[in-house]
N, C-alpha and C. Protein backbone atom coordinates (compact mmCIF):
# COMPACT_ATOMS: atom_id res chain seq x y z
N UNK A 1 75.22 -105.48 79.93
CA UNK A 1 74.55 -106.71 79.63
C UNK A 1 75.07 -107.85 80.51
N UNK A 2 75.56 -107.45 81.57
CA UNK A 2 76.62 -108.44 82.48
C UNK A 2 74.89 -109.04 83.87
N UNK A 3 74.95 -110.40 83.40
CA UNK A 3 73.84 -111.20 84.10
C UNK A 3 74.29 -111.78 85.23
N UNK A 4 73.49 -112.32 86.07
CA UNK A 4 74.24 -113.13 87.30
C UNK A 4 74.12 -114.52 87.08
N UNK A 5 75.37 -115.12 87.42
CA UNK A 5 75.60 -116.63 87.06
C UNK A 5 74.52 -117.23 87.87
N UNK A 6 73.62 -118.34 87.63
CA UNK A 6 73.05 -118.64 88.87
C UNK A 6 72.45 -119.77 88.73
N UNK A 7 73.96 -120.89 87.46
CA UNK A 7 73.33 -122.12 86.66
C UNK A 7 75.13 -122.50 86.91
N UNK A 8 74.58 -123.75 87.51
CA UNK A 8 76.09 -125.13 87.37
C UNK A 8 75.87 -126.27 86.64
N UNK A 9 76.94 -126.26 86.01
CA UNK A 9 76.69 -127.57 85.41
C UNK A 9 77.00 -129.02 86.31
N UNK A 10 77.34 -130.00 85.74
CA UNK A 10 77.56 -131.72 86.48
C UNK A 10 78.58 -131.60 86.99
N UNK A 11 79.83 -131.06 86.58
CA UNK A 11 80.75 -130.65 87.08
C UNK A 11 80.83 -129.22 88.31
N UNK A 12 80.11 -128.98 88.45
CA UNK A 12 80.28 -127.57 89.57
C UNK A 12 80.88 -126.36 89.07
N UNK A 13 80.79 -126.37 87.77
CA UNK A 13 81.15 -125.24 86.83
C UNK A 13 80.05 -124.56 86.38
N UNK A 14 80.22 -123.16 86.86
CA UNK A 14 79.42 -122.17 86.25
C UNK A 14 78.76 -122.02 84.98
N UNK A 15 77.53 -121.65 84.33
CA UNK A 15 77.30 -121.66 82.98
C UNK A 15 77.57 -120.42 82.50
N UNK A 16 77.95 -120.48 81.06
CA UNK A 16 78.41 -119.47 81.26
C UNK A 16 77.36 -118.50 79.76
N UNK A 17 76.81 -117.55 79.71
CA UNK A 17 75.76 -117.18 78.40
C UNK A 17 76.78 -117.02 76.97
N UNK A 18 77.73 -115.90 77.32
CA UNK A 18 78.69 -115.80 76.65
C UNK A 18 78.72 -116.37 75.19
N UNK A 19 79.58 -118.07 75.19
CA UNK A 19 79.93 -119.08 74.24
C UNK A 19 78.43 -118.98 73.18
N UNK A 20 76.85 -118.53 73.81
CA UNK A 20 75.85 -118.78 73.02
C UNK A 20 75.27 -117.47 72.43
N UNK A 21 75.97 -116.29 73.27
CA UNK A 21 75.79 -115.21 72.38
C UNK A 21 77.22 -115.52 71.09
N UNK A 22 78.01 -115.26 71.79
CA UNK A 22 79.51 -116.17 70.39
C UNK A 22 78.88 -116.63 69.28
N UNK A 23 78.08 -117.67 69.40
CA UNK A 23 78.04 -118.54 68.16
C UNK A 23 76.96 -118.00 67.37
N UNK A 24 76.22 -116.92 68.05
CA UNK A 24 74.83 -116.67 67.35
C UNK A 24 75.11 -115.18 66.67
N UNK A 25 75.96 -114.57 66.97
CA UNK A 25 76.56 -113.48 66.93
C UNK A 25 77.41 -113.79 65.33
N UNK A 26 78.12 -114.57 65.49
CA UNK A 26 79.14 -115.22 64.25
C UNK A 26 77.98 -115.70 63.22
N UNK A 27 76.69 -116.09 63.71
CA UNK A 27 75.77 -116.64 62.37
C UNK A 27 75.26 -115.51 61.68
N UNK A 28 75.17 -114.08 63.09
CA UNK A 28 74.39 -113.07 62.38
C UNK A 28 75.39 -112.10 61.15
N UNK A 29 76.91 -112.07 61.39
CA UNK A 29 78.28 -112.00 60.96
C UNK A 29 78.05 -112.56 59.34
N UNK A 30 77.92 -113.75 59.92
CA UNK A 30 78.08 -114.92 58.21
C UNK A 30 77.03 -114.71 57.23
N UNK A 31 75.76 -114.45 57.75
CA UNK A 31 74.33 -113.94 56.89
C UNK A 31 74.35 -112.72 56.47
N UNK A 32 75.17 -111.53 57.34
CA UNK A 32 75.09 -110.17 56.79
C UNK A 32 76.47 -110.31 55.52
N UNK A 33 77.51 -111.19 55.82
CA UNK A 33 78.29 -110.81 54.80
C UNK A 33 77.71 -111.97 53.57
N UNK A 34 77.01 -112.90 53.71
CA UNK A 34 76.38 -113.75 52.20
C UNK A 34 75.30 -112.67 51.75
N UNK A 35 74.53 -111.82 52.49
CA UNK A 35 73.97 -110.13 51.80
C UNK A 35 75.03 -109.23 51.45
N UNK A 36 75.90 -108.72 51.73
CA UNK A 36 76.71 -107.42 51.49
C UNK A 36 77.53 -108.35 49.83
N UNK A 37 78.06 -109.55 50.09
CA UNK A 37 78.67 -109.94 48.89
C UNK A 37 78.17 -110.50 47.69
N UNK A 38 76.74 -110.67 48.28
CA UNK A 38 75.44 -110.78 46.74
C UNK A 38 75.14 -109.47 46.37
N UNK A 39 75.11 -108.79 47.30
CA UNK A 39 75.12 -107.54 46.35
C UNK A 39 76.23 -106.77 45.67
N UNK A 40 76.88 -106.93 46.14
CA UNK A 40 78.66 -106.46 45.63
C UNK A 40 78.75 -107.16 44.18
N UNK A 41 78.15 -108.22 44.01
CA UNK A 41 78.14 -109.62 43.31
C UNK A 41 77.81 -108.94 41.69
N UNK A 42 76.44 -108.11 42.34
CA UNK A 42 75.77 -107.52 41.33
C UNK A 42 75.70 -106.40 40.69
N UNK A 43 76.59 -106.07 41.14
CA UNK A 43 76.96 -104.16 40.95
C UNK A 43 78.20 -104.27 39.07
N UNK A 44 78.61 -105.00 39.06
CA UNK A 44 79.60 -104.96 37.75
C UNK A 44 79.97 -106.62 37.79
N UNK A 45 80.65 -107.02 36.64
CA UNK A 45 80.92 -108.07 36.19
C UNK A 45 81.91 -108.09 36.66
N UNK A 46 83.07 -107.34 37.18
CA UNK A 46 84.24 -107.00 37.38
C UNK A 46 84.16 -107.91 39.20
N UNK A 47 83.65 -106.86 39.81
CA UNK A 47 82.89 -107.20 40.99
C UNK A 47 82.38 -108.46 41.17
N UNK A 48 81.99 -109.17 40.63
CA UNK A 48 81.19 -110.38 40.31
C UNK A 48 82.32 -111.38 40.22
N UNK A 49 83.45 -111.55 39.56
CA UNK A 49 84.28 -111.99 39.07
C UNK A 49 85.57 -111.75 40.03
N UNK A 50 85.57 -110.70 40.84
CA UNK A 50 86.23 -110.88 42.14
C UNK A 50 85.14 -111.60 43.60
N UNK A 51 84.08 -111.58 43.61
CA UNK A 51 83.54 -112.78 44.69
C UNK A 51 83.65 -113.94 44.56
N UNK A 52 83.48 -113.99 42.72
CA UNK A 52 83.75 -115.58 42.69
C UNK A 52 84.86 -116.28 42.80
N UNK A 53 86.09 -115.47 42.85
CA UNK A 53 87.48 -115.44 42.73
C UNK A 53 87.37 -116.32 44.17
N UNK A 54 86.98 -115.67 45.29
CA UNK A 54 87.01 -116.64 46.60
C UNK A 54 86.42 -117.78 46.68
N UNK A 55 85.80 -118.85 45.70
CA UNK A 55 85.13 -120.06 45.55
C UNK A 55 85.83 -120.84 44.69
N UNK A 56 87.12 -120.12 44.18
CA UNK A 56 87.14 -121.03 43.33
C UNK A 56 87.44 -122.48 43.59
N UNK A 57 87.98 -122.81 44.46
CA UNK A 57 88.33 -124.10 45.63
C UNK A 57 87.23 -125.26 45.29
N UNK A 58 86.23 -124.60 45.78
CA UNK A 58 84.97 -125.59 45.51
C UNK A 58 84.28 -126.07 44.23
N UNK A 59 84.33 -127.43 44.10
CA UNK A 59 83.99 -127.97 43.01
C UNK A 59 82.84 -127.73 42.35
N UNK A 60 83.01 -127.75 41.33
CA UNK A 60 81.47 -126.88 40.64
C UNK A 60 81.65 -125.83 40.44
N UNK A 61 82.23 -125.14 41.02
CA UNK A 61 82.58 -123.57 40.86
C UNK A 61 82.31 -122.74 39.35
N UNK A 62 83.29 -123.95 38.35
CA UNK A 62 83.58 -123.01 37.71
C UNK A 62 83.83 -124.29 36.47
N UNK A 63 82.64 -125.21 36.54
CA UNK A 63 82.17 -126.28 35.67
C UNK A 63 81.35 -126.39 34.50
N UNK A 64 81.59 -127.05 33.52
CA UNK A 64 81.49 -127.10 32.08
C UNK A 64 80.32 -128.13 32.20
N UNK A 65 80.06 -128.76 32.93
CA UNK A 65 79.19 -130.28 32.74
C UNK A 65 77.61 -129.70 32.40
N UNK A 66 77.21 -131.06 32.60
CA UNK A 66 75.11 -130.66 32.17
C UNK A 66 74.94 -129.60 33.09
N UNK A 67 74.90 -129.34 34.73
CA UNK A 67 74.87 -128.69 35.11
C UNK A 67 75.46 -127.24 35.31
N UNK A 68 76.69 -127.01 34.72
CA UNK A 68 77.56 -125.92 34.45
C UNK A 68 77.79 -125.01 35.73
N UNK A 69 77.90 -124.18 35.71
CA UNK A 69 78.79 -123.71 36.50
C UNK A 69 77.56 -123.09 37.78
N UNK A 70 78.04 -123.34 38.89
CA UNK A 70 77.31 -122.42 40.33
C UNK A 70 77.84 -121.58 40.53
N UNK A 71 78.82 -120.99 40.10
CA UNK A 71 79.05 -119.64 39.67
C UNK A 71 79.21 -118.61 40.98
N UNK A 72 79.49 -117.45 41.19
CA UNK A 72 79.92 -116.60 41.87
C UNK A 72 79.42 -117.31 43.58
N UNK A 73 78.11 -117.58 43.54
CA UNK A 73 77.50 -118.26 44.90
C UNK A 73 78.88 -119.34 45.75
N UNK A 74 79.70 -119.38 45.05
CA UNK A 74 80.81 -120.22 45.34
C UNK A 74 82.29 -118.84 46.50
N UNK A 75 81.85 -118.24 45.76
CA UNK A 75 82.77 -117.10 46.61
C UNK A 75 81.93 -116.68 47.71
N UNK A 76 80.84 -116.48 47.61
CA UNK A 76 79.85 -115.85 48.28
C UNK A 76 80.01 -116.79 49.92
N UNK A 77 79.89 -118.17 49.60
CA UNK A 77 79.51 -119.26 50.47
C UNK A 77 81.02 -119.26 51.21
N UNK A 78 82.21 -119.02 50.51
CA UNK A 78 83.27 -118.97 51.17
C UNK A 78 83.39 -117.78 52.18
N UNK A 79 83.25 -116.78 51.49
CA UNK A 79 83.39 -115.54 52.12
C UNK A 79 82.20 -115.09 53.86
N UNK A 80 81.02 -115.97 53.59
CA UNK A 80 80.66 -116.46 54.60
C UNK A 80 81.06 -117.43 55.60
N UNK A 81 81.75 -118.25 55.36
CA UNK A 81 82.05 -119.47 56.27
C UNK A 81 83.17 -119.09 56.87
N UNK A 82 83.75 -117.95 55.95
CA UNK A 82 85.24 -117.65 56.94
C UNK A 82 85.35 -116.70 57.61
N UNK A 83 84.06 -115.92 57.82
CA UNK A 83 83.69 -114.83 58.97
C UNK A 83 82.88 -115.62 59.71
N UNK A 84 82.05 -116.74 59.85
CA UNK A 84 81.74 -117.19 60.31
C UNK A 84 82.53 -117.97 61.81
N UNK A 85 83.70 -118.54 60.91
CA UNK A 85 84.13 -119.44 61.31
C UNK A 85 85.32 -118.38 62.49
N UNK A 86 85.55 -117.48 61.71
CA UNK A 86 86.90 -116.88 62.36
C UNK A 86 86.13 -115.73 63.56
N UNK A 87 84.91 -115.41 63.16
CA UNK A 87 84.30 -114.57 64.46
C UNK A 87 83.71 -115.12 65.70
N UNK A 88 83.32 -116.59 65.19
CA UNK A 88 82.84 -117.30 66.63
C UNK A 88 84.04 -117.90 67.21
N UNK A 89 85.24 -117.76 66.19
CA UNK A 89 86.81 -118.31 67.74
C UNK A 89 87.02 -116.79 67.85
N UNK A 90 86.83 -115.57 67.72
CA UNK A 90 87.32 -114.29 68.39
C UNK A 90 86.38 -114.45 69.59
N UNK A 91 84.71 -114.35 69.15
CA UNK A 91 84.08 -113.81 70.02
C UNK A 91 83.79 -115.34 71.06
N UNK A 92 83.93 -116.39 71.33
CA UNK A 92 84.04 -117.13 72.22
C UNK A 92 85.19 -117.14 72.97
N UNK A 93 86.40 -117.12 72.37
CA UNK A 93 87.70 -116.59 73.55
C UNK A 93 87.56 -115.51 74.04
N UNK A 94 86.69 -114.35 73.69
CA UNK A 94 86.63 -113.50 74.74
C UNK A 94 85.22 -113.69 75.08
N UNK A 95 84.42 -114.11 75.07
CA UNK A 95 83.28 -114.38 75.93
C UNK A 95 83.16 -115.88 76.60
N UNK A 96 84.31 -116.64 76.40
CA UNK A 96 83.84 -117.81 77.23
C UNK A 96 83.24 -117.81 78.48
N UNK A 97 83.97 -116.76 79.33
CA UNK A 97 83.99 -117.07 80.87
C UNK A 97 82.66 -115.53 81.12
N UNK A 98 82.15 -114.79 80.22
CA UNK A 98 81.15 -113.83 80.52
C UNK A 98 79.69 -114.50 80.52
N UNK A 99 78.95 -113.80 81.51
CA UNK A 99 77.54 -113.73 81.73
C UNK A 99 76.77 -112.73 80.79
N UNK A 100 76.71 -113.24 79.87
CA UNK A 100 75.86 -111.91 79.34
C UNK A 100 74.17 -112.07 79.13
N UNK A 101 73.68 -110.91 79.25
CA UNK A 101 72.22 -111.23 79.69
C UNK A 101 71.36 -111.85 78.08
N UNK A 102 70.64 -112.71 78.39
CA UNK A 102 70.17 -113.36 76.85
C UNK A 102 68.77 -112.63 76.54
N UNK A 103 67.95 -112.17 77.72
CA UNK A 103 66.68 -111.66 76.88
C UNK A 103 66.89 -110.37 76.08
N UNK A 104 68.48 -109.73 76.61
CA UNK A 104 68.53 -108.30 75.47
C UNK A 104 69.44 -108.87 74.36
N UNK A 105 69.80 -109.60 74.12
CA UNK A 105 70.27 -110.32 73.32
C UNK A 105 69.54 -110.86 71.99
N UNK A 106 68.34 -111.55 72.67
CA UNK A 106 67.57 -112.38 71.54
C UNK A 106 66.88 -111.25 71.03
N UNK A 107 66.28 -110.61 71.90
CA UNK A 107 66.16 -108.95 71.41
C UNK A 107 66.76 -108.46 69.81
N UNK A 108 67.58 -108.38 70.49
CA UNK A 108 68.59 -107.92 69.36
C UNK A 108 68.94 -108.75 67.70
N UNK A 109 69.48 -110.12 68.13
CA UNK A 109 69.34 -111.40 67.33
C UNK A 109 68.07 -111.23 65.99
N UNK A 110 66.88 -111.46 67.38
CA UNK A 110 65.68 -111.84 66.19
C UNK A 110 65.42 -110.02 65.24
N UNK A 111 65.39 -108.68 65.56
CA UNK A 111 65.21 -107.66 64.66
C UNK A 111 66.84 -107.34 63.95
N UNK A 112 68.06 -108.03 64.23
CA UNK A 112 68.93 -108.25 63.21
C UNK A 112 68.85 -109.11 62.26
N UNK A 113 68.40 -110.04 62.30
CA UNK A 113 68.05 -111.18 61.70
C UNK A 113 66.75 -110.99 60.69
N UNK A 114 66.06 -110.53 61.13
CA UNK A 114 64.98 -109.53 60.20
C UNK A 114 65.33 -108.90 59.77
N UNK A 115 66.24 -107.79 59.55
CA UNK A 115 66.73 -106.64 59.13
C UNK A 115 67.57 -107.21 57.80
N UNK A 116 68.54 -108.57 58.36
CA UNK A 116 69.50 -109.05 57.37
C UNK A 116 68.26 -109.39 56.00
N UNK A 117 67.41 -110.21 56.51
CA UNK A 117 66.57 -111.00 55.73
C UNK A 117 66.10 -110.39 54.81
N UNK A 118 65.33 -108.94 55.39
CA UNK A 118 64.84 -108.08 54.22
C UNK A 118 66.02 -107.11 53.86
N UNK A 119 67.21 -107.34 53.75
CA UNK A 119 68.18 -106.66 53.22
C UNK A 119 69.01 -107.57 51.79
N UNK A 120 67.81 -109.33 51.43
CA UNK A 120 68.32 -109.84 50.44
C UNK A 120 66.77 -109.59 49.48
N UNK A 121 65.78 -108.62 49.64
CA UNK A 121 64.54 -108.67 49.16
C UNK A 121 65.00 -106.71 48.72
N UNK A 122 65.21 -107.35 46.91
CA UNK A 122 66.28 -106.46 46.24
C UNK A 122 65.00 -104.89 46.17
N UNK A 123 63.77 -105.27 46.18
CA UNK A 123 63.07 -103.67 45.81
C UNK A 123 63.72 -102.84 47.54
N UNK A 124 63.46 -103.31 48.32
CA UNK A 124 64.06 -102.35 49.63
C UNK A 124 65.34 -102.51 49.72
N UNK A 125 66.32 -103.39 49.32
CA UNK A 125 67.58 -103.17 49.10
C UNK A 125 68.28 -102.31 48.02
N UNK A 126 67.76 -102.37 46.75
CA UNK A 126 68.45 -101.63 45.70
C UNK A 126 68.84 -100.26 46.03
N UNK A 127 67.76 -99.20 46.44
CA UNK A 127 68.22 -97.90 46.52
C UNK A 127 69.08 -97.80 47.29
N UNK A 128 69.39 -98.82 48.68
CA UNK A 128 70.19 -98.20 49.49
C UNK A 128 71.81 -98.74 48.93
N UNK A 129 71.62 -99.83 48.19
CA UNK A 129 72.74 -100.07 47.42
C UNK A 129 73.46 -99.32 46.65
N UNK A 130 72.37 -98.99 45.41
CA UNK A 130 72.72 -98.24 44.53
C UNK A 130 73.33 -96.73 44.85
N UNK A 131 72.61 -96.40 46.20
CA UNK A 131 73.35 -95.19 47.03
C UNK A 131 75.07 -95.31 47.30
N UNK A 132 75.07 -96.62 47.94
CA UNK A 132 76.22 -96.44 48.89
C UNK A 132 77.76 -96.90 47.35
N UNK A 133 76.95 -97.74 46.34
CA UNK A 133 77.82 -97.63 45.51
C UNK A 133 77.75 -96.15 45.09
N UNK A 134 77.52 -95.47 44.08
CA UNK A 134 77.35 -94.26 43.89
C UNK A 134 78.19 -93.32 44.88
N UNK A 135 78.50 -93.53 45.96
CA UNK A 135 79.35 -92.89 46.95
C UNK A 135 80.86 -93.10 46.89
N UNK A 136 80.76 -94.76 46.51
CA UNK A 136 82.36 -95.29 46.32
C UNK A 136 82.41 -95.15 44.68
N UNK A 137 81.77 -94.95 43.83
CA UNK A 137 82.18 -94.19 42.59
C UNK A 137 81.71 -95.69 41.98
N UNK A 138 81.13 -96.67 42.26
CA UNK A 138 81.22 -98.46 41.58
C UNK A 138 79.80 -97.85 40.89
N UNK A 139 79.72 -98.60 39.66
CA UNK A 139 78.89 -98.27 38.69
C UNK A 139 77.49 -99.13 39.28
């Protein structure tokens, strides 16, 4: 996927594709794990009660008021932001200075990104869930 540089910026510095596969790469990262941990979410109360365990930080979490509690979505939102956050500084320090080609890229991006999407649309998600729990023995 190695492209030819053949863009300078104001400075006479190379552009580089890299940093924009990085950041888009880390969004596709943060959306597959806010799917894998809504469903984890939903498999036992037990389960449920360890995602929310990672939210508890955030206010509302785990609130008594008119509105009451936002509840597990609080772990969920964490547990996203910190693969988020921690895969676009892996994958930009090692892709700062790479060319990588963007049309097999977006390629890729937009039918992952579809794939994630209908992987939170529970009638085509359940069986494969209910499979892969059933494998790890989770009720």
């Amino acid at each position: 996927m190695i492209h030819n540089q053949n863009q300078i910026d104001s400075n006479n510095e190379p552009l580089y594709s890299g940093p924009v596969v990085a950041a888009s790469l880390a969004l596709l990262l943060a959306f597959l794990t806010l799917m894998v941990s809504h469903h984890i979410s939903r498999l036992s109360p037990g389960l449920d009660k360890l995602v929310h365990s990672f939210g508890y930080w955030i206010p509302g979490s785990q609130g008594k008021g008119p509105d009451g509690s936002i509840g597990s979505y609080t772990g969920k939102e964490t547990l996203a932001i910190g693969v988020w956050l921690s895969s676009w500084l892996a994958f930009h320090l090692l892709w700062r200075k790479q060319d990588l080609d963007l049309t097999t890229w977006t390629r890729v991006f937009v039918i992952s990104l579809a794939a994630i999407t209908l992987g939170f649309f529970h009638p085509l998600s359940d069986p494969l869930v209910l499979f892969i729990a059933g494998f790890f023995g989770l009720p």
